[in-house]
N, C-alpha and C. Protein backbone atom coordinates (compact mmCIF):
# COMPACT_ATOMS: atom_id res chain seq x y z
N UNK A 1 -9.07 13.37 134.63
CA UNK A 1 -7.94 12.52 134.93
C UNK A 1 -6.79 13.36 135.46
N UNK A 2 -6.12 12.81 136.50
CA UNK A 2 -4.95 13.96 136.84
C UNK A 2 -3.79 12.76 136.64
N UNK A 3 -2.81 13.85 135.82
CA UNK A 3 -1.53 12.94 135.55
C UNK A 3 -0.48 12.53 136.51
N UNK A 4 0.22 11.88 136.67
CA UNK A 4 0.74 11.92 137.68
C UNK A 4 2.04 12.65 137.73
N UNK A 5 2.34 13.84 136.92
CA UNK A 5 3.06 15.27 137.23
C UNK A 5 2.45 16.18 137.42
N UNK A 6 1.05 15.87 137.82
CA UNK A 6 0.53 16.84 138.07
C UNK A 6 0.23 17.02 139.70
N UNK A 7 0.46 15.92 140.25
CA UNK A 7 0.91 16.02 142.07
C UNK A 7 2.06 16.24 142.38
N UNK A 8 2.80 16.59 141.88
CA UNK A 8 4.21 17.40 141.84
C UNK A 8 4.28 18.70 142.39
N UNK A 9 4.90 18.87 143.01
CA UNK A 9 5.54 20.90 143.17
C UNK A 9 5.42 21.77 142.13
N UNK A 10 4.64 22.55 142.27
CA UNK A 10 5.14 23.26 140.72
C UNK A 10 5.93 23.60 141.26
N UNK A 11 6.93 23.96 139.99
CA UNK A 11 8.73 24.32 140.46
C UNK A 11 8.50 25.80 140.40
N UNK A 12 7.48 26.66 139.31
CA UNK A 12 7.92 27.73 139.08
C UNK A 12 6.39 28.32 139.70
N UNK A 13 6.60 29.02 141.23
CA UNK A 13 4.82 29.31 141.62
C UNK A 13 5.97 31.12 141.68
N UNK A 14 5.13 32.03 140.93
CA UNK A 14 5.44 33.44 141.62
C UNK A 14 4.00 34.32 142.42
N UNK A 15 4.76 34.37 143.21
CA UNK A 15 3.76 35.59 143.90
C UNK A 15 3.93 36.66 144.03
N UNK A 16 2.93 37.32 143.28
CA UNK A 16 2.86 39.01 143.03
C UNK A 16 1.42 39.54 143.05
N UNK A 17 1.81 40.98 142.34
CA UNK A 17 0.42 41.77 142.60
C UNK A 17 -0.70 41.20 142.50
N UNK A 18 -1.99 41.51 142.75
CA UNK A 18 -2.78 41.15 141.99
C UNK A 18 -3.55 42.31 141.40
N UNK A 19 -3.70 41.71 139.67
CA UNK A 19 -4.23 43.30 139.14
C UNK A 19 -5.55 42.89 138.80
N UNK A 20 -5.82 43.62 137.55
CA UNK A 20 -7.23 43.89 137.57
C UNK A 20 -7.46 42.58 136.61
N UNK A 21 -6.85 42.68 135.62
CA UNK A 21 -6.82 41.58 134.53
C UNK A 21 -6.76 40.03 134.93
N UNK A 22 -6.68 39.96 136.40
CA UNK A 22 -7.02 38.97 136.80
C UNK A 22 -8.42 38.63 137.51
N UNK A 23 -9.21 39.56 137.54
CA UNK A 23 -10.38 38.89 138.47
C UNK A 23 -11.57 37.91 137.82
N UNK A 24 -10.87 37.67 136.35
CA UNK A 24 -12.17 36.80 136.08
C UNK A 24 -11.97 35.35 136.47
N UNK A 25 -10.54 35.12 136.79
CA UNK A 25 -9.38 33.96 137.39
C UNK A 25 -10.36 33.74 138.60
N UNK A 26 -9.88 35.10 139.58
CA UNK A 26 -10.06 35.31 140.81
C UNK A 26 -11.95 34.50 141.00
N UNK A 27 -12.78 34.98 140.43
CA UNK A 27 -14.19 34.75 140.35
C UNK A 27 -13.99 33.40 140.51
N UNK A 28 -13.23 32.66 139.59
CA UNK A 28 -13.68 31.39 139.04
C UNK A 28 -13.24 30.46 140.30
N UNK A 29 -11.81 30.64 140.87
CA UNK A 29 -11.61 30.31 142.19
C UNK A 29 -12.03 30.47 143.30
N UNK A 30 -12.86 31.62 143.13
CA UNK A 30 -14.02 32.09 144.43
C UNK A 30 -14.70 31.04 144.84
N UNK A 31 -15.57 31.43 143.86
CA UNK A 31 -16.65 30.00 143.09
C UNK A 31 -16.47 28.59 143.63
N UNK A 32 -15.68 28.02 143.99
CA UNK A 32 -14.71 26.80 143.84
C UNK A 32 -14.79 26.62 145.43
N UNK A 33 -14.75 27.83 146.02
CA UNK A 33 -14.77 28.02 147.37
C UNK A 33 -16.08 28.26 148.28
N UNK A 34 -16.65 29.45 147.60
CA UNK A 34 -17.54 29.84 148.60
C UNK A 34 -19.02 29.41 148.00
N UNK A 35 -20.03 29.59 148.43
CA UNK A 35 -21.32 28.76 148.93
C UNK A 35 -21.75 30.38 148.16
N UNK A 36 -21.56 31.67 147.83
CA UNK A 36 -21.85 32.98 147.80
C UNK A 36 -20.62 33.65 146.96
N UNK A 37 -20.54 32.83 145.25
CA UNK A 37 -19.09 33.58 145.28
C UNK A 37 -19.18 34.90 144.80
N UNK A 38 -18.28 35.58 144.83
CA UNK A 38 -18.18 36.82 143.96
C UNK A 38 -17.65 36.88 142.66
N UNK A 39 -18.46 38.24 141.78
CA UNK A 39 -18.11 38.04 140.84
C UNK A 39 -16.87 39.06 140.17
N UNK A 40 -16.11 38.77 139.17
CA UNK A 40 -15.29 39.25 138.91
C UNK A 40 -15.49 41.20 139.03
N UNK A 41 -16.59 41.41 138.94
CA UNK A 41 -17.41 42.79 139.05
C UNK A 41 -16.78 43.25 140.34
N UNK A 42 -16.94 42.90 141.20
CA UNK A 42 -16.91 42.87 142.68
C UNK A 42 -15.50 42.55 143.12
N UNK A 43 -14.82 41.83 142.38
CA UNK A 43 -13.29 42.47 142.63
C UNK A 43 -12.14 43.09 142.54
N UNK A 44 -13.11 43.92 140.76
CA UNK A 44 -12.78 44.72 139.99
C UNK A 44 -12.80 46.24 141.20
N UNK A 45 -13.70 46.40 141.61
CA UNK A 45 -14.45 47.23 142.39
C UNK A 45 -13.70 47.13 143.58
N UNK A 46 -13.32 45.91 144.02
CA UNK A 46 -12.72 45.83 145.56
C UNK A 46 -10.68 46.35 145.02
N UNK A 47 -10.31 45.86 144.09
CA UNK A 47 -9.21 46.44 143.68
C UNK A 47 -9.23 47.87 143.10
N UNK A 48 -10.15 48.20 142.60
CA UNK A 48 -10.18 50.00 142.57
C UNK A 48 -10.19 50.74 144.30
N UNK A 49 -10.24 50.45 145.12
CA UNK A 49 -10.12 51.02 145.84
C UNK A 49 -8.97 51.13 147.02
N UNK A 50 -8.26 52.02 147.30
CA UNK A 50 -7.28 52.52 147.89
C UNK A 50 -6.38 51.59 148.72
N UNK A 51 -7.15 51.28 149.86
CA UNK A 51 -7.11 50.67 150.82
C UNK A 51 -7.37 49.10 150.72
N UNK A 52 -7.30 48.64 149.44
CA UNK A 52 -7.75 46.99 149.20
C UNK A 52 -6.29 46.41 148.48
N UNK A 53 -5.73 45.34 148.49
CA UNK A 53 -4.49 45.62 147.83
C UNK A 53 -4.48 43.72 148.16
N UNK A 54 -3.76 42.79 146.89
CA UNK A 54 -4.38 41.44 146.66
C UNK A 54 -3.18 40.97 146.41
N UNK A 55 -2.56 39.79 145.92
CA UNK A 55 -1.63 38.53 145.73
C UNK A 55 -2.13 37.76 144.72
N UNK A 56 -1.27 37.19 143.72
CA UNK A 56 -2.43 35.76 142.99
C UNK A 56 -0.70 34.72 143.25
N UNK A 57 -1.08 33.93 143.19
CA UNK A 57 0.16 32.98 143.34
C UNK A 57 0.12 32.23 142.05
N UNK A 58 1.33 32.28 140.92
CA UNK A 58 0.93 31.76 139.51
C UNK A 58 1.67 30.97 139.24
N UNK A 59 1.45 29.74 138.55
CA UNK A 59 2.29 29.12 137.92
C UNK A 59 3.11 29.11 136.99
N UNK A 60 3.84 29.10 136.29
CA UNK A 60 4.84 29.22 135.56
C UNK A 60 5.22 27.80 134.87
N UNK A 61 4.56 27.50 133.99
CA UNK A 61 5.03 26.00 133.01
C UNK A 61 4.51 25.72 131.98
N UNK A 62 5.42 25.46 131.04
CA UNK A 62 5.34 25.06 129.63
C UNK A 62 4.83 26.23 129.10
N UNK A 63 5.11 27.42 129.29
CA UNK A 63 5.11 28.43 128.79
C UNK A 63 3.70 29.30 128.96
N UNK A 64 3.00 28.69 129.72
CA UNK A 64 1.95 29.26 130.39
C UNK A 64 1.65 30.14 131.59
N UNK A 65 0.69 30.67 131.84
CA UNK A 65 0.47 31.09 133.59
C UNK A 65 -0.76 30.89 133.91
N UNK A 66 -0.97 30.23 135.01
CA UNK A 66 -1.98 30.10 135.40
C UNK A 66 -2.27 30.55 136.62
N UNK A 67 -3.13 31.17 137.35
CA UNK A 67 -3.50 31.39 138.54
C UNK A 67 -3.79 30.58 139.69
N UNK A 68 -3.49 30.12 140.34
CA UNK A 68 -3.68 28.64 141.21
C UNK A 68 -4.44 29.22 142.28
N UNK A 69 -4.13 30.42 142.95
CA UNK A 69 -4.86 31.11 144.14
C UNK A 69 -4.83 32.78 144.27
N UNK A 70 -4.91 33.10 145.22
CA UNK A 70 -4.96 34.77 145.40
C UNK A 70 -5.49 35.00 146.69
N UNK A 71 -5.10 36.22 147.45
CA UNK A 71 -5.47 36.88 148.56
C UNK A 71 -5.61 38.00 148.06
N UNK A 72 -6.88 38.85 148.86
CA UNK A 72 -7.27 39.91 149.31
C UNK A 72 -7.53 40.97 150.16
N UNK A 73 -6.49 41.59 150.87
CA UNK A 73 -6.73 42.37 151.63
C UNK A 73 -7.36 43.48 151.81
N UNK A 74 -7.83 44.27 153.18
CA UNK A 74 -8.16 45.63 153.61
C UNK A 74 -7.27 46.03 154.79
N UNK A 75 -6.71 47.31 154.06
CA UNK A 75 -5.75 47.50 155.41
C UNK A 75 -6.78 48.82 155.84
N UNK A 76 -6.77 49.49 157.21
CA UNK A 76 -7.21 50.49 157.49
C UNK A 76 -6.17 50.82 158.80
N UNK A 77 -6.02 52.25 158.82
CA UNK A 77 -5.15 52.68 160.02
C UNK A 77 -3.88 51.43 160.05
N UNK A 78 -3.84 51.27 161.17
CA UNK A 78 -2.54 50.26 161.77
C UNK A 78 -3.06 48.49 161.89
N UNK A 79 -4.46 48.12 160.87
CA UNK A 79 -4.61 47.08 161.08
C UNK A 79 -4.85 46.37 159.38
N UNK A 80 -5.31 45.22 159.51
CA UNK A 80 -5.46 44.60 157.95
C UNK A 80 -6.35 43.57 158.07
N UNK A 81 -7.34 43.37 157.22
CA UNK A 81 -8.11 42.45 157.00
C UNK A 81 -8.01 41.41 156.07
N UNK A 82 -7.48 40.41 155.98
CA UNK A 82 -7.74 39.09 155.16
C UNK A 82 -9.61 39.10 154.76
N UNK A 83 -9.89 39.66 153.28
CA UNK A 83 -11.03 39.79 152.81
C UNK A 83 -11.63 38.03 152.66
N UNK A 84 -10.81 37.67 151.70
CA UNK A 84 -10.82 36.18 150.98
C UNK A 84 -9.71 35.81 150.33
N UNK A 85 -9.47 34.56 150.39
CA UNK A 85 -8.59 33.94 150.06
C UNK A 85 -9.07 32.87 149.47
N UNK A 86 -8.15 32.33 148.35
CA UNK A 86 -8.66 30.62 147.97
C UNK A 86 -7.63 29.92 146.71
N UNK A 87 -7.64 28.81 146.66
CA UNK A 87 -7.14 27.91 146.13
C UNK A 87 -7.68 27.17 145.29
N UNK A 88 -7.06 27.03 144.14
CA UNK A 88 -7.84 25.95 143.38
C UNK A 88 -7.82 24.75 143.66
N UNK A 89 -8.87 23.84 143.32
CA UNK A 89 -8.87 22.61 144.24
C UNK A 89 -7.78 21.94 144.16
N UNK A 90 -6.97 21.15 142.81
CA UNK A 90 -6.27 20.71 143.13
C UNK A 90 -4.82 20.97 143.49
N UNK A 91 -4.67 22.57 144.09
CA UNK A 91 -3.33 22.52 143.83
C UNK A 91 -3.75 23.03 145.81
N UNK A 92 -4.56 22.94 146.64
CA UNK A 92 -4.93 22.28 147.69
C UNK A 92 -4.06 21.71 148.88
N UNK A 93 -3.09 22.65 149.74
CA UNK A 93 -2.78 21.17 150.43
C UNK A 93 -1.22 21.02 149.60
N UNK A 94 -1.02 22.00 148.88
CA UNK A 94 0.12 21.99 148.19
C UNK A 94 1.04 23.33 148.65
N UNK A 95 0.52 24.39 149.79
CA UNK A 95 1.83 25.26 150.01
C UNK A 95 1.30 26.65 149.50
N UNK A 96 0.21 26.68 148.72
CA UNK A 96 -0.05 27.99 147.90
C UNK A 96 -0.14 29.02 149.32
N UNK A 97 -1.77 28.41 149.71
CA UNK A 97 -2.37 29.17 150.44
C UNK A 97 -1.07 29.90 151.48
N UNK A 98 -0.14 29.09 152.22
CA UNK A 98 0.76 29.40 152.73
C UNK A 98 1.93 30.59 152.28
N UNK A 99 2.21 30.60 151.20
CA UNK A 99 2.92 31.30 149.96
C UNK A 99 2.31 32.37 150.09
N UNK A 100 0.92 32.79 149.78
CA UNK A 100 0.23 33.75 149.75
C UNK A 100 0.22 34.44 151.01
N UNK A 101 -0.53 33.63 152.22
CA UNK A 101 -0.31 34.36 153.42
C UNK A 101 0.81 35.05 153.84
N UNK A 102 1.98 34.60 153.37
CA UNK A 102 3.36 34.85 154.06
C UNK A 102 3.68 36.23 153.21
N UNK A 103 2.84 36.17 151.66
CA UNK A 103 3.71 37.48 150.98
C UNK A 103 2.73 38.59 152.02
N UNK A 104 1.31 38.31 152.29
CA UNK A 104 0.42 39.51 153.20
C UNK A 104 1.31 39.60 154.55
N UNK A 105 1.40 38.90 155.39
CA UNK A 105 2.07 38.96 156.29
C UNK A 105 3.57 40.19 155.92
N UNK A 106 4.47 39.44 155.06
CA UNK A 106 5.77 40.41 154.80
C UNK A 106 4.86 42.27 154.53
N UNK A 107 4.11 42.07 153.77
CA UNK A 107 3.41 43.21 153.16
C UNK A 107 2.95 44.05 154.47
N UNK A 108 2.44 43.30 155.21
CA UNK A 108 1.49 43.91 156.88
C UNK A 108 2.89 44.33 157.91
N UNK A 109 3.66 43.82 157.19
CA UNK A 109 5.25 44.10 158.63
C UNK A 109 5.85 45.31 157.88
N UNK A 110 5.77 45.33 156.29
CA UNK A 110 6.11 46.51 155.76
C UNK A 110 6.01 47.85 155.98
N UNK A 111 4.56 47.47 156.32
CA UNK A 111 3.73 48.62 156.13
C UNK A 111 3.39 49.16 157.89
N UNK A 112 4.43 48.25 158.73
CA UNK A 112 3.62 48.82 160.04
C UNK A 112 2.23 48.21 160.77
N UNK A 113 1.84 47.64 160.21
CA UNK A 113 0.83 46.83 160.70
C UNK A 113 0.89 46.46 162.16
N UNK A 114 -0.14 46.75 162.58
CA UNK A 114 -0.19 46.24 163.69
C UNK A 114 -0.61 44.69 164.15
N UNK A 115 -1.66 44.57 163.38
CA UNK A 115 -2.11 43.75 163.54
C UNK A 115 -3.49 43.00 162.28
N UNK A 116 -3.35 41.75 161.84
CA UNK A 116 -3.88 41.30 161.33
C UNK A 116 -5.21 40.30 161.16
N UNK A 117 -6.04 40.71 160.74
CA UNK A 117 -7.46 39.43 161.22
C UNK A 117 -8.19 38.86 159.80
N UNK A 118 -8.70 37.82 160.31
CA UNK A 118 -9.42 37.01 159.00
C UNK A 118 -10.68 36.40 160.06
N UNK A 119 -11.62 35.84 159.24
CA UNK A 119 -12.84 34.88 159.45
C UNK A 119 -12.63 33.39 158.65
N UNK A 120 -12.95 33.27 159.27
CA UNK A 120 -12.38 31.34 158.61
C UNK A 120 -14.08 30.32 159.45
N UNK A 121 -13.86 29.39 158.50
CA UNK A 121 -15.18 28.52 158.55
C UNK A 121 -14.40 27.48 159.91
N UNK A 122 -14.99 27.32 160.93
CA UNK A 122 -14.89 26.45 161.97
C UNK A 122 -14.66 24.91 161.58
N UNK A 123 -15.40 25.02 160.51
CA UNK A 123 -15.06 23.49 159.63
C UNK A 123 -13.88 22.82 158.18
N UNK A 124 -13.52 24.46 157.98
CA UNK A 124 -12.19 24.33 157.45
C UNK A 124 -11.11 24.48 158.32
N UNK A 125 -10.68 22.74 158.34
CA UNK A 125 -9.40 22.59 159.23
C UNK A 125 -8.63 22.64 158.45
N UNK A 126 -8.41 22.51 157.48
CA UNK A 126 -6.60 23.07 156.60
C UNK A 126 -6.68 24.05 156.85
N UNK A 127 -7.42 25.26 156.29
CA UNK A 127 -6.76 26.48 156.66
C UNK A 127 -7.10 27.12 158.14
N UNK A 128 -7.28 27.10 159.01
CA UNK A 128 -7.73 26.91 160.12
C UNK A 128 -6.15 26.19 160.98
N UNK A 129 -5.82 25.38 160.80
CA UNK A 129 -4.09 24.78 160.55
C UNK A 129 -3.17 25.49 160.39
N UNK A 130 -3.44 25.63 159.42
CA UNK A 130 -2.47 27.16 158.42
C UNK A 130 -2.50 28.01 159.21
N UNK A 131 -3.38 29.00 159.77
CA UNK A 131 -3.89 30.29 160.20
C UNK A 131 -2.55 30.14 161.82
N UNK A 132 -3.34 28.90 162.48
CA UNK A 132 -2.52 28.79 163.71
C UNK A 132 -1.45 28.51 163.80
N UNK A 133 -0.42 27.50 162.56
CA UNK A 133 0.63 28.03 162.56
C UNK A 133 1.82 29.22 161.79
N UNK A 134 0.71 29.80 161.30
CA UNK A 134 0.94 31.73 161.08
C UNK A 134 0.93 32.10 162.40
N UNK A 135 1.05 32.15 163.44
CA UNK A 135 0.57 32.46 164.64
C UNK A 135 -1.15 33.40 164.81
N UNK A 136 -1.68 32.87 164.14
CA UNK A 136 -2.77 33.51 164.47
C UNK A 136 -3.72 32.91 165.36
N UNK A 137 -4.31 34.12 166.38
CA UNK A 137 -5.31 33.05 167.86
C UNK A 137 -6.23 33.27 167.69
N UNK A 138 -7.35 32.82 167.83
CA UNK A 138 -9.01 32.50 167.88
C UNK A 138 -9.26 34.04 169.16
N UNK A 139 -9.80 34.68 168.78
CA UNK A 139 -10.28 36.30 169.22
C UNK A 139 -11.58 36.45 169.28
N UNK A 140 -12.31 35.69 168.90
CA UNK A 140 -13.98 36.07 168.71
C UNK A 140 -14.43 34.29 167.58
N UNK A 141 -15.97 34.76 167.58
CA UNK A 141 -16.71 34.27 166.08
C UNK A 141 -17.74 34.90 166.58
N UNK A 142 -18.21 34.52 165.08
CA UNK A 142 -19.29 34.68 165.04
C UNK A 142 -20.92 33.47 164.30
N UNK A 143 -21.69 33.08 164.77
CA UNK A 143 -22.49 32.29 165.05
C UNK A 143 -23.12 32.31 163.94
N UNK A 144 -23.51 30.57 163.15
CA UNK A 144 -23.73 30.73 161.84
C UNK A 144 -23.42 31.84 160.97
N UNK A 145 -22.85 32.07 160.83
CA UNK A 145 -22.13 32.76 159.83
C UNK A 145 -22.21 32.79 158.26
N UNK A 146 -21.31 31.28 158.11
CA UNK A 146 -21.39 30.44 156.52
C UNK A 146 -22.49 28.94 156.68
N UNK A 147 -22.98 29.34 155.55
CA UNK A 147 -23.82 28.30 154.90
C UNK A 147 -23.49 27.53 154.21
N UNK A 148 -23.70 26.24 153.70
CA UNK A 148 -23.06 25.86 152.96
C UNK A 148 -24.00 25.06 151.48
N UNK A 149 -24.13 24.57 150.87
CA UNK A 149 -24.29 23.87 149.47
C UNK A 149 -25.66 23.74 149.78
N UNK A 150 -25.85 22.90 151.25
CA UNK A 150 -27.15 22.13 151.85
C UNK A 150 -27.94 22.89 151.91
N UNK A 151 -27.34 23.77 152.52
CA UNK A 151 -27.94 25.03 153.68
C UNK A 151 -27.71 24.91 155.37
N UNK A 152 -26.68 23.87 155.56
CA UNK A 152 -26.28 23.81 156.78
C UNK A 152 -25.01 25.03 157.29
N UNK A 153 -25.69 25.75 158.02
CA UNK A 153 -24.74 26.62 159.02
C UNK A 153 -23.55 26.62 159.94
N UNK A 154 -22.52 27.21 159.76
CA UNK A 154 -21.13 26.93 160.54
C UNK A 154 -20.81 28.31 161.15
N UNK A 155 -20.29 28.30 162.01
CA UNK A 155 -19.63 29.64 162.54
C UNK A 155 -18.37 29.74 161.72
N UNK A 156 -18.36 31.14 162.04
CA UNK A 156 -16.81 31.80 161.79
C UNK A 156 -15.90 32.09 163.16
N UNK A 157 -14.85 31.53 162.71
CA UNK A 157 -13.77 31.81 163.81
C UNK A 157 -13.03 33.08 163.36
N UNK A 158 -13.03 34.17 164.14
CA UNK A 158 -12.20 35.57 164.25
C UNK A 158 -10.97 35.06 164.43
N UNK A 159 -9.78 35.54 163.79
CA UNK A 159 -8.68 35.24 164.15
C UNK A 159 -7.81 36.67 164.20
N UNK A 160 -6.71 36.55 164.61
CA UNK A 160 -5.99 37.76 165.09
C UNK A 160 -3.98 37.13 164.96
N UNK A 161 -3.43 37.94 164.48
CA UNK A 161 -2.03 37.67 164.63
C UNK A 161 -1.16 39.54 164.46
N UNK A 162 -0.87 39.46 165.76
CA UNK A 162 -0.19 40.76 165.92
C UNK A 162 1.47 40.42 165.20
N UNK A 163 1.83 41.63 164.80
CA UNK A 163 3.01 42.04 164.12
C UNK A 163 4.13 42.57 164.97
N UNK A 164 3.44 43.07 165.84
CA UNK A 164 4.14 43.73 166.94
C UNK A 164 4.79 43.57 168.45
């Protein structure tokens, strides 16, 4: 049942690091998302390493925190990779995903970045939406790519948004 304060704004969303003590969050929202999720193992592993560096976007209410979403990056040299990203379902369509992108983005202008890329499912038009008005342009795909529940195949759209 969803209450009806629960289609509301959360008033109190912060976005910060993402550490380690969060990836069993992170898993569970994977999950939620991908057709292949990963497991908290695997992002334990992707945050031990140097060059990987993440976001969770949290809620803040009634004296709780909850994790609603998170990004994952790879930066290398003068560029950055959007690993995965995701949202919990219902908070969807509510601003997170956006929130999140924008702290990577500030983070990628910080740091010099040149330039930024992600893979996105051809059939996810919200974020796909999102992406293009981040200014990011369609640069490539690649052909069946993601699978999904069925086993029906979608491409990935390459995307690209320079900093510079």
């Amino acid at each position: 049942m969803i209450w009806p304060f629960d289609r509301i704004w959360p008033l109190d969303v912060v976005v910060d690091k993402a550490e380690r003590n969060h990836t069993r969050r992170m898993a569970e929202l994977h999950a939620f998302s991908f057709t292949r999720p990963w497991t908290d193992g695997e992002f334990d592993d992707l945050l031990d390493q140097k060059t990987v560096y993440g976001f969770t976007a949290r809620e803040l209410r009634w004296g709780k925190t909850d994790i609603l979403g998170f990004v994952l990056v790879r930066a290398a040299a003068d560029e950055a990779e959007i690993l995965t990203i995701a949202v919990a379902p219902r908070w969807q369509g509510r601003g997170i995903g956006r929130r999140l992108m924008d702290k990577v983005l500030a983070r990628a202008h910080g740091d010099r970045t040149e330039s930024v890329f992600l893979e996105v499912d051809e059939n996810n038009n919200p974020a796909v939406r999102l992406y293009r008005k981040l200014g990011f342009i369609q640069v490539g795909g690649r052909p069946d790519y993601y699978r999904d529940s069925a086993g029906q195949r979608s491409s990935a759209l390459v995307m690209r948004r320079d900093l510079r």
